[in-house]
C-alpha atoms as a PDB file:
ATOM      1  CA  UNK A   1      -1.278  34.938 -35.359  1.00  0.00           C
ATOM      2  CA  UNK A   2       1.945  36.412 -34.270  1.00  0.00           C
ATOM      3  CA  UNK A   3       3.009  37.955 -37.204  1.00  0.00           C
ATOM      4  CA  UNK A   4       1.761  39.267 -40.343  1.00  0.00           C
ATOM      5  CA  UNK A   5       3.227  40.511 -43.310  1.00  0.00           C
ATOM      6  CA  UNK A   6       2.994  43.598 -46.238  1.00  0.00           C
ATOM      7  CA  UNK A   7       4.695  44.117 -49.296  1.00  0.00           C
ATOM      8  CA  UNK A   8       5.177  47.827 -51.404  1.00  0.00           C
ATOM      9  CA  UNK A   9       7.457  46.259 -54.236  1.00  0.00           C
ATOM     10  CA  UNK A  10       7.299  49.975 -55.500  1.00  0.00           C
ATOM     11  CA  UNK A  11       9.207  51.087 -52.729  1.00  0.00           C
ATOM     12  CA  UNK A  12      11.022  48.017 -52.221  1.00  0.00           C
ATOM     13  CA  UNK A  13       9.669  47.618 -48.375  1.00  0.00           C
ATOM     14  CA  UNK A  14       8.634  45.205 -46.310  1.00  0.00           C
ATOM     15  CA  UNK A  15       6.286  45.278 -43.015  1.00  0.00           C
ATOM     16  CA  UNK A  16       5.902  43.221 -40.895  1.00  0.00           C
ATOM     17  CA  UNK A  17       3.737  43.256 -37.345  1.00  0.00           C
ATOM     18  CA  UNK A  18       4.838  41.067 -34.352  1.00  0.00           C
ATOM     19  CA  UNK A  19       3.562  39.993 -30.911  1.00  0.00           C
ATOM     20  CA  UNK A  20       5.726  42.758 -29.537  1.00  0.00           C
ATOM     21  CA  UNK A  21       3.334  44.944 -29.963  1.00  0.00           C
ATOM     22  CA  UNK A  22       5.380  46.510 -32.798  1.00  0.00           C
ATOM     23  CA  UNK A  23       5.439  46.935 -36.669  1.00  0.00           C
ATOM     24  CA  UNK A  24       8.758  47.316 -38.638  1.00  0.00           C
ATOM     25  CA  UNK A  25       9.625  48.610 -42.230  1.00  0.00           C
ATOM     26  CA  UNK A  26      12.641  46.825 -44.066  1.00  0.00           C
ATOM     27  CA  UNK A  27      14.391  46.963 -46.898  1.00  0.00           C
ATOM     28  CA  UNK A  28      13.773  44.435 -48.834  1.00  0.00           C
ATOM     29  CA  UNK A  29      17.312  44.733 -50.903  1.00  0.00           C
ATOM     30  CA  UNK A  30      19.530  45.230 -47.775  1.00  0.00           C
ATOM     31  CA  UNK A  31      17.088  43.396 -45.039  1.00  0.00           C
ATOM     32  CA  UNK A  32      17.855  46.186 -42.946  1.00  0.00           C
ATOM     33  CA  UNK A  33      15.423  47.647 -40.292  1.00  0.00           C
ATOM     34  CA  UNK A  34      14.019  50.791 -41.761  1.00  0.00           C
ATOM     35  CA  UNK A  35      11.363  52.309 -39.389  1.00  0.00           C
ATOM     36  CA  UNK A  36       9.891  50.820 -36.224  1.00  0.00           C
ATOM     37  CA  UNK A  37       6.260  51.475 -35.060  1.00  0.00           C
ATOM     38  CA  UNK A  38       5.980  51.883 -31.636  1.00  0.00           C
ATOM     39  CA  UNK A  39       1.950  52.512 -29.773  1.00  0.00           C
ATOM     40  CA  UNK A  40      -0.041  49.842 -29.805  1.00  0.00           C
ATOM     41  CA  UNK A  41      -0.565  47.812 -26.210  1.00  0.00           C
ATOM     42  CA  UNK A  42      -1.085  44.181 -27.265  1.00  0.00           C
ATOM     43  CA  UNK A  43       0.508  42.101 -30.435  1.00  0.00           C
ATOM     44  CA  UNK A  44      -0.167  42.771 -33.633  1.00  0.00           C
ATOM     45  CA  UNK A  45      -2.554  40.382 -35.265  1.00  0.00           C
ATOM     46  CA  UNK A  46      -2.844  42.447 -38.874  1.00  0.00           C
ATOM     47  CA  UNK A  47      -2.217  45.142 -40.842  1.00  0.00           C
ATOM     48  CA  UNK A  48      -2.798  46.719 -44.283  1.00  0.00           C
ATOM     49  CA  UNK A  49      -0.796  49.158 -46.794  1.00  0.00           C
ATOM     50  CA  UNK A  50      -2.287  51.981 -49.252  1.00  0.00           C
ATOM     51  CA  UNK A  51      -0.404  52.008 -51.357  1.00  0.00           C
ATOM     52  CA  UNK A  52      -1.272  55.113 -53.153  1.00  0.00           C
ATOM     53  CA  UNK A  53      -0.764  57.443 -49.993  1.00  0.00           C
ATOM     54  CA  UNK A  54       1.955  54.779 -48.355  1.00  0.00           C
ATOM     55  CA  UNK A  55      -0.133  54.943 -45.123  1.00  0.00           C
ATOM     56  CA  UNK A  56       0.303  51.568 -43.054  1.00  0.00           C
ATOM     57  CA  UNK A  57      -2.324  50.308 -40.741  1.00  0.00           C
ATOM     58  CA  UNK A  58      -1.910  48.055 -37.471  1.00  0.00           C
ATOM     59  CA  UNK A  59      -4.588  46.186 -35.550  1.00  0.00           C
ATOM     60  CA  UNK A  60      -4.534  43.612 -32.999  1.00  0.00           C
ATOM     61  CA  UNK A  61      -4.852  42.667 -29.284  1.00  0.00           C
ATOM     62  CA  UNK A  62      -5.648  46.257 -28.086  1.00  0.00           C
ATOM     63  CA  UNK A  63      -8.715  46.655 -30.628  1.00  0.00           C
ATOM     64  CA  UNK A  64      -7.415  49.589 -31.991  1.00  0.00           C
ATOM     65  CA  UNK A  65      -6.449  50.274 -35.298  1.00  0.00           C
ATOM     66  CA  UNK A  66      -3.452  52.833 -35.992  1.00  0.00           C
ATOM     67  CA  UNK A  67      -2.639  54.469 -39.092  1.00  0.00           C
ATOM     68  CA  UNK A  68       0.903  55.595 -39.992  1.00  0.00           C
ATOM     69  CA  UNK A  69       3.057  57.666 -42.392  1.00  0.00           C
ATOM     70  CA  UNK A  70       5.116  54.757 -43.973  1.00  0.00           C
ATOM     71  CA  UNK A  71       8.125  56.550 -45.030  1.00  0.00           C
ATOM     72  CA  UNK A  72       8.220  59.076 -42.046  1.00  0.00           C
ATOM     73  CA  UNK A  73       7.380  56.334 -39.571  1.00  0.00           C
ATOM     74  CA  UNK A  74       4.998  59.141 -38.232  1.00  0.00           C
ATOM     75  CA  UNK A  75       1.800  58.317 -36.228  1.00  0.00           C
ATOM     76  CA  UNK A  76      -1.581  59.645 -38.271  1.00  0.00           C
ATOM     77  CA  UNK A  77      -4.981  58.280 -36.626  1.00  0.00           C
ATOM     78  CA  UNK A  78      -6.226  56.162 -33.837  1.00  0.00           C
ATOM     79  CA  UNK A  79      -9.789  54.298 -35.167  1.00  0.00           C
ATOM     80  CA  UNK A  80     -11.984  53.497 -32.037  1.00  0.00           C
ATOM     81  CA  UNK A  81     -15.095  51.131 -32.209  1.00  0.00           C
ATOM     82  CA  UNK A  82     -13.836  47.673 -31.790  1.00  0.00           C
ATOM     83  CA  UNK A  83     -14.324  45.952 -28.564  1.00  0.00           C
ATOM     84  CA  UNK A  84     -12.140  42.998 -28.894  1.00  0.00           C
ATOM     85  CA  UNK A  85      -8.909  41.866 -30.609  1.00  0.00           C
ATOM     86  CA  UNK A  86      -8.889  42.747 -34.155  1.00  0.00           C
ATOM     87  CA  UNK A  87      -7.857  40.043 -36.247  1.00  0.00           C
ATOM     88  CA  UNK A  88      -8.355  40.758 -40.303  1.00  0.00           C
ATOM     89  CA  UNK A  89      -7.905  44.187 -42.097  1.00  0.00           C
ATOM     90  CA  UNK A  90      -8.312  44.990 -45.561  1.00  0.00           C
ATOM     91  CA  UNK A  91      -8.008  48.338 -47.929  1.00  0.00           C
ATOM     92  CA  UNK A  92     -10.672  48.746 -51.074  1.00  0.00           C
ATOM     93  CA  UNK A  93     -10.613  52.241 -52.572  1.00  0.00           C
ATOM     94  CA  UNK A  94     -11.298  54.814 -49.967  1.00  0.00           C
ATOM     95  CA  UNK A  95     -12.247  52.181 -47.713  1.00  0.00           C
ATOM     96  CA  UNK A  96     -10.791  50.264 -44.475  1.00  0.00           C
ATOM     97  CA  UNK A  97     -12.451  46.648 -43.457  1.00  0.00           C
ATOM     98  CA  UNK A  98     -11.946  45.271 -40.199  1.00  0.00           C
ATOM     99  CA  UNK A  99     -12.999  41.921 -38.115  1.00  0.00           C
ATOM    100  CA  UNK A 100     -12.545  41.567 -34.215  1.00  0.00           C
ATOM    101  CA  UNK A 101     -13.514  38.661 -31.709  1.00  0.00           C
ATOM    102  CA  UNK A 102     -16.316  41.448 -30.712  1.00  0.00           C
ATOM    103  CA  UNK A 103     -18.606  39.368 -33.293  1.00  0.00           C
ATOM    104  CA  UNK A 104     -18.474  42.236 -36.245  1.00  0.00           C
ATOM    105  CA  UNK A 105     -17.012  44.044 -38.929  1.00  0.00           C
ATOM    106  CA  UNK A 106     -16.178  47.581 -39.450  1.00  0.00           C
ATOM    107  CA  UNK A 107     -16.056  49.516 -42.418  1.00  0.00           C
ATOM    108  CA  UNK A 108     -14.113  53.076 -42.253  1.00  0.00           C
ATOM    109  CA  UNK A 109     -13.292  55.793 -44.473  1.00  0.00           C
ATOM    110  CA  UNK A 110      -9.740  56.064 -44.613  1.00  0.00           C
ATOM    111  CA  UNK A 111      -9.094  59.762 -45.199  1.00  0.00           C
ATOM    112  CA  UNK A 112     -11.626  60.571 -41.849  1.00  0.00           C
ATOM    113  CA  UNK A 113     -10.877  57.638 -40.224  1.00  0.00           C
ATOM    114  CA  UNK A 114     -14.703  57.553 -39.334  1.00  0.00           C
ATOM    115  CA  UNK A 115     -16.867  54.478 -38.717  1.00  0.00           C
ATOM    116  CA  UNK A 116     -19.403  54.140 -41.346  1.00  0.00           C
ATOM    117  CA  UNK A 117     -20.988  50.684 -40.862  1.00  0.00           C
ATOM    118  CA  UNK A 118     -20.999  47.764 -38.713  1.00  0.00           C
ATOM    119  CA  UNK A 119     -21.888  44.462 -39.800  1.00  0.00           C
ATOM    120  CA  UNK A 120     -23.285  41.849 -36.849  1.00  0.00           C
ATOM    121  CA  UNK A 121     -25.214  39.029 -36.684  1.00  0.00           C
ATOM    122  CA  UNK A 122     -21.610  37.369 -36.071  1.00  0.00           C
ATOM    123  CA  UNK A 123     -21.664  33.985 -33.269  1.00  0.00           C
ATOM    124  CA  UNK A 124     -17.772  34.057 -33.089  1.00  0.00           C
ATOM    125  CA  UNK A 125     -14.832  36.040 -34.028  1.00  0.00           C
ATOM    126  CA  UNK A 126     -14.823  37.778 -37.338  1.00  0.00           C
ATOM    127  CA  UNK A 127     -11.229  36.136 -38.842  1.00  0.00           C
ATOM    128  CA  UNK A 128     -11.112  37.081 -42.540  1.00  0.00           C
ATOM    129  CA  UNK A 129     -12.517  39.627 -44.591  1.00  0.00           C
ATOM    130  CA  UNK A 130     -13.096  40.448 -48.467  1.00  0.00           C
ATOM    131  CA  UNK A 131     -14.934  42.483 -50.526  1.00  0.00           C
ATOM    132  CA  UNK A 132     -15.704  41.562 -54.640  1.00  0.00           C
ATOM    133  CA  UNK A 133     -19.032  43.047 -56.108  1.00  0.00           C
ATOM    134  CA  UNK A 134     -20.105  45.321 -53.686  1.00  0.00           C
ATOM    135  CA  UNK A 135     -20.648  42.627 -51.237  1.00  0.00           C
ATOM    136  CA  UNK A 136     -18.553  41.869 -48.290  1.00  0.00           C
ATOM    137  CA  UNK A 137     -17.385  38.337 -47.174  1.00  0.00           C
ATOM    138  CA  UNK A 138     -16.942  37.269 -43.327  1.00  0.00           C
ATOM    139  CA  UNK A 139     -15.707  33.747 -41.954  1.00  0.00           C
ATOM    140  CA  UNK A 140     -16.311  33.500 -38.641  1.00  0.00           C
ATOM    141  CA  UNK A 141     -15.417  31.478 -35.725  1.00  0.00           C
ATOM    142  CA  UNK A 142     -19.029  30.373 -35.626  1.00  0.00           C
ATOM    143  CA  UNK A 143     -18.249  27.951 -38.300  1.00  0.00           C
ATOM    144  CA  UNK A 144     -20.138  30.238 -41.063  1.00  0.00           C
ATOM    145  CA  UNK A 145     -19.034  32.498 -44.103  1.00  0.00           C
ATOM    146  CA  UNK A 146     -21.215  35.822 -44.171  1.00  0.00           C
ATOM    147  CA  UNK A 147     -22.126  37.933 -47.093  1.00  0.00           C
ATOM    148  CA  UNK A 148     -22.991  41.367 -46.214  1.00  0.00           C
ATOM    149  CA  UNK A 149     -24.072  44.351 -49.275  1.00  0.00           C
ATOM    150  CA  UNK A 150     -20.804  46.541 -48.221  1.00  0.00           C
ATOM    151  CA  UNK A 151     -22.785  50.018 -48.350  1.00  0.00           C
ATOM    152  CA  UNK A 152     -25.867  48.973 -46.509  1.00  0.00           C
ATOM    153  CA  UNK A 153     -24.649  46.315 -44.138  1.00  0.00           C
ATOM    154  CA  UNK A 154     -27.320  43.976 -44.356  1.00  0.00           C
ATOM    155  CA  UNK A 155     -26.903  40.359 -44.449  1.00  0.00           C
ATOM    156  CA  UNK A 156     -27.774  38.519 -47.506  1.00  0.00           C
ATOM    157  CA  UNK A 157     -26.477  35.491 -47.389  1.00  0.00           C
ATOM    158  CA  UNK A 158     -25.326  32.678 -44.851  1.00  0.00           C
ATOM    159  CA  UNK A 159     -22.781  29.960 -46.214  1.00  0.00           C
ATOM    160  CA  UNK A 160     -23.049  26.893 -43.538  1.00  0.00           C
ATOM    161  CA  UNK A 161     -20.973  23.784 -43.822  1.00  0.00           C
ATOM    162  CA  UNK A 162     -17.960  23.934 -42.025  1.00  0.00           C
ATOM    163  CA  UNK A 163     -17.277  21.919 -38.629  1.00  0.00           C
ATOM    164  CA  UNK A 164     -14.803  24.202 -36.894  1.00  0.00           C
ATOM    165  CA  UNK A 165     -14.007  27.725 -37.159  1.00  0.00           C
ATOM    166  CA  UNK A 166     -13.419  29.297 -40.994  1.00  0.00           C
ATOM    167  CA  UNK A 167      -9.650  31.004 -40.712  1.00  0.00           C
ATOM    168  CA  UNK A 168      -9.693  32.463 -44.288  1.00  0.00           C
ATOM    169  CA  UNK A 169     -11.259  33.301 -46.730  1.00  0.00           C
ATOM    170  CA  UNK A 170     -10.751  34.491 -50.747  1.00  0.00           C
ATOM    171  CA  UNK A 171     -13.121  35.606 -53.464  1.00  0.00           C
ATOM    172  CA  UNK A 172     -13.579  35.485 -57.633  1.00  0.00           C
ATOM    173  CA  UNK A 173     -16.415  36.226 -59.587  1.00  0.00           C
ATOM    174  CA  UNK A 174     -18.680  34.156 -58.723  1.00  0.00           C
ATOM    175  CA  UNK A 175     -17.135  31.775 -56.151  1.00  0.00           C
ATOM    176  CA  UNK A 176     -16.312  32.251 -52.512  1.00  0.00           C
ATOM    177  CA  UNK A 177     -13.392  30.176 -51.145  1.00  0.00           C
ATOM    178  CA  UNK A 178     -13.280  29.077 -47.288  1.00  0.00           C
ATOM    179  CA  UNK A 179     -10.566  27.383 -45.184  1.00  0.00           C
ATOM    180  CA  UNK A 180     -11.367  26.036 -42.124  1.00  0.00           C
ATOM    181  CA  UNK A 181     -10.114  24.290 -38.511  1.00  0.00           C
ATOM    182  CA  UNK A 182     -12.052  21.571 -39.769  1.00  0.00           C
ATOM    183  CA  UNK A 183      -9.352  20.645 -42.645  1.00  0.00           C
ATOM    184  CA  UNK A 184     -10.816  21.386 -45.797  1.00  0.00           C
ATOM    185  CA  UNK A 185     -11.712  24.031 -48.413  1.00  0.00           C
ATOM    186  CA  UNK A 186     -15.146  24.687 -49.491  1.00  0.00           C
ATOM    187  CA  UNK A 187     -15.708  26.348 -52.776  1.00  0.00           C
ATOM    188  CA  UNK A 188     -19.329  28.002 -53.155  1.00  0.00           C
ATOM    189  CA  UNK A 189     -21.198  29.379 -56.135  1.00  0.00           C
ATOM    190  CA  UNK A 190     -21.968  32.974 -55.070  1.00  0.00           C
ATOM    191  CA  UNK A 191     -24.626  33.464 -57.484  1.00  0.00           C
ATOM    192  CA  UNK A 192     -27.207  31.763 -55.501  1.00  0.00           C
ATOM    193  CA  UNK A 193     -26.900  27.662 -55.395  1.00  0.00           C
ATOM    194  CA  UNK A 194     -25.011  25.616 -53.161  1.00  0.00           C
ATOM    195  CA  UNK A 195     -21.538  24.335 -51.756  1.00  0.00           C
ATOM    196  CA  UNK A 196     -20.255  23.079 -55.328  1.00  0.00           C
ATOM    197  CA  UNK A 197     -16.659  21.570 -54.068  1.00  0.00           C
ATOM    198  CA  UNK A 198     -15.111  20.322 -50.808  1.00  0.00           C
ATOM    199  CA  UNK A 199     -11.393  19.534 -50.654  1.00  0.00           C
ATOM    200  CA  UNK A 200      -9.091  17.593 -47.721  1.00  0.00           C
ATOM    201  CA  UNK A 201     -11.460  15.683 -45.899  1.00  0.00           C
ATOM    202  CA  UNK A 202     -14.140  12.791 -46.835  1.00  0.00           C
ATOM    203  CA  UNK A 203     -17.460  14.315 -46.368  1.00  0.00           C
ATOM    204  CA  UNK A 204     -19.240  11.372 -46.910  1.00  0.00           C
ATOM    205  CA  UNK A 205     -20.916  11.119 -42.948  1.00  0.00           C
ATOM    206  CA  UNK A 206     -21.249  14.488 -42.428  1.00  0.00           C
ATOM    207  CA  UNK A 207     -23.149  15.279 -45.342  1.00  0.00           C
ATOM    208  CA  UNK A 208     -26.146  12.732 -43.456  1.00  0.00           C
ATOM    209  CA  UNK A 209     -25.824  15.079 -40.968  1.00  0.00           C
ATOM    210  CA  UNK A 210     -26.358  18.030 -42.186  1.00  0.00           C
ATOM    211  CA  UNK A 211     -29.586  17.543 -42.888  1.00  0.00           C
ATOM    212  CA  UNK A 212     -30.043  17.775 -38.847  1.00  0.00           C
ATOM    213  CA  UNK A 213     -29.091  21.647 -39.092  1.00  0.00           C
ATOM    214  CA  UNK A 214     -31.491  23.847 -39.693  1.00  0.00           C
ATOM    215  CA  UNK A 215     -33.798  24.281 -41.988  1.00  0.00           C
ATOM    216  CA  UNK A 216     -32.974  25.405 -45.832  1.00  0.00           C
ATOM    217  CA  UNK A 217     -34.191  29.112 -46.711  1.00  0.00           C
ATOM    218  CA  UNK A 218     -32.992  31.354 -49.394  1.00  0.00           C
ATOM    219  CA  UNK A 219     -30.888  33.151 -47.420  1.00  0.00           C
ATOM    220  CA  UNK A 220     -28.961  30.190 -46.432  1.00  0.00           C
ATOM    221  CA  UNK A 221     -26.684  28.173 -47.910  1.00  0.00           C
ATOM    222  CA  UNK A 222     -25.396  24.454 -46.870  1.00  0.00           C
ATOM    223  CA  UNK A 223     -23.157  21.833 -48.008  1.00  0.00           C
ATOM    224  CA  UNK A 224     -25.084  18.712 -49.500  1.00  0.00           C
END
């Protein structure tokens, strides 16, 4: 991705993060520049805002992630751990998520800026990230959505299904969402059944062979 996107509608800014390595602030009633964020070594493939303490964070190509006084422009923390392009970032609470093409997630405390857990068992890159319930959400480039309890890191659940890597993915009570390379959505019951819902492509010959993968246990889930 060359360029992502935040919004603070209190402050009336956007940011933005480019495949020039930078991020910029703008104005969102004048579209002027406001601030330019200058360190990082390799495009930006992410970035998140906290709101409540308007500190931006970067990520990207470098696997680094870079935390920085919004209004000021100023440059706060570097977060080391990653070993690989970081591609998703999210903010919950006190916490940072990340996922990198080093096959985990990180979870960080944002006022320390200190690595608290890492979540493997990854094939692929780590694309997309959420966290609903206490329990954190991966799609991977290994074709699989991963759910993770947040504070101990283990894995509790595999979702298997798609055909090509999962790119994004989004979370309600009860339901995890996936989007994939492979051109549809899968919508699955989070609660502990199966793949209710599959949208964009007729599953119709697949579904035959998915009963070659492996075998059903209760930590995994499948499309039928």
């Amino acid at each position: 991705m060359d360029e992502d996107a935040g919004l603070d509608l209190g402050a009336g800014i956007l940011v933005t993060g480019s495949a020039d390595c930078t991020a910029r602030s703008w104005s969102v009633d004048s579209g002027l520049c406001l601030k330019i964020f200058r360190g990082h070594t390799a495009p930006l493939n992410c970035l998140a805002l906290d709101h409540g303490k308007q500190v931006l964070y970067t990520a990207g190509g470098d696997g680094l992630i870079k935390s920085w006084n919004l209004m000021s422009g100023e440059a706060l923390k570097v977060l080391r751990g990653h070993e690989g392009p970081i591609f998703c970032l999210m903010i919950h609470k006190r916490m940072l998520y990340s996922g990198s093409s080093d096959k985990s997630a990180r979870s960080w405390v944002l006022e320390f800026g200190e690595c608290t857990r890492i979540y493997t068992g990854h094939r692929h890159t780590v694309s997309s990230i959420r966290l609903s319930d206490g329990m954190l959400y991966t799609g991977c480039g290994d074709t699989m959505a991963r759910m993770f309890e947040a504070k101990s890191g283990t894995l509790k659940r595999i979702f298997k299904g798609h055909e090509n890597a999962i790119v994004c993915v989004e979370v309600v009570p009860g339901k995890l969402f996936t989007g994939s390379y492979d051109g549809s959505i899968r919508v699955w019951n989070t609660t502990g059944v199966k793949d209710e819902t599959v949208f964009g492509t007729d599953f119709s010959e697949k579904d035959q062979r998915n009963e070659d993968l492996e075998e059903d246990s209760e930590d995994v889930q499948k499309a039928v």
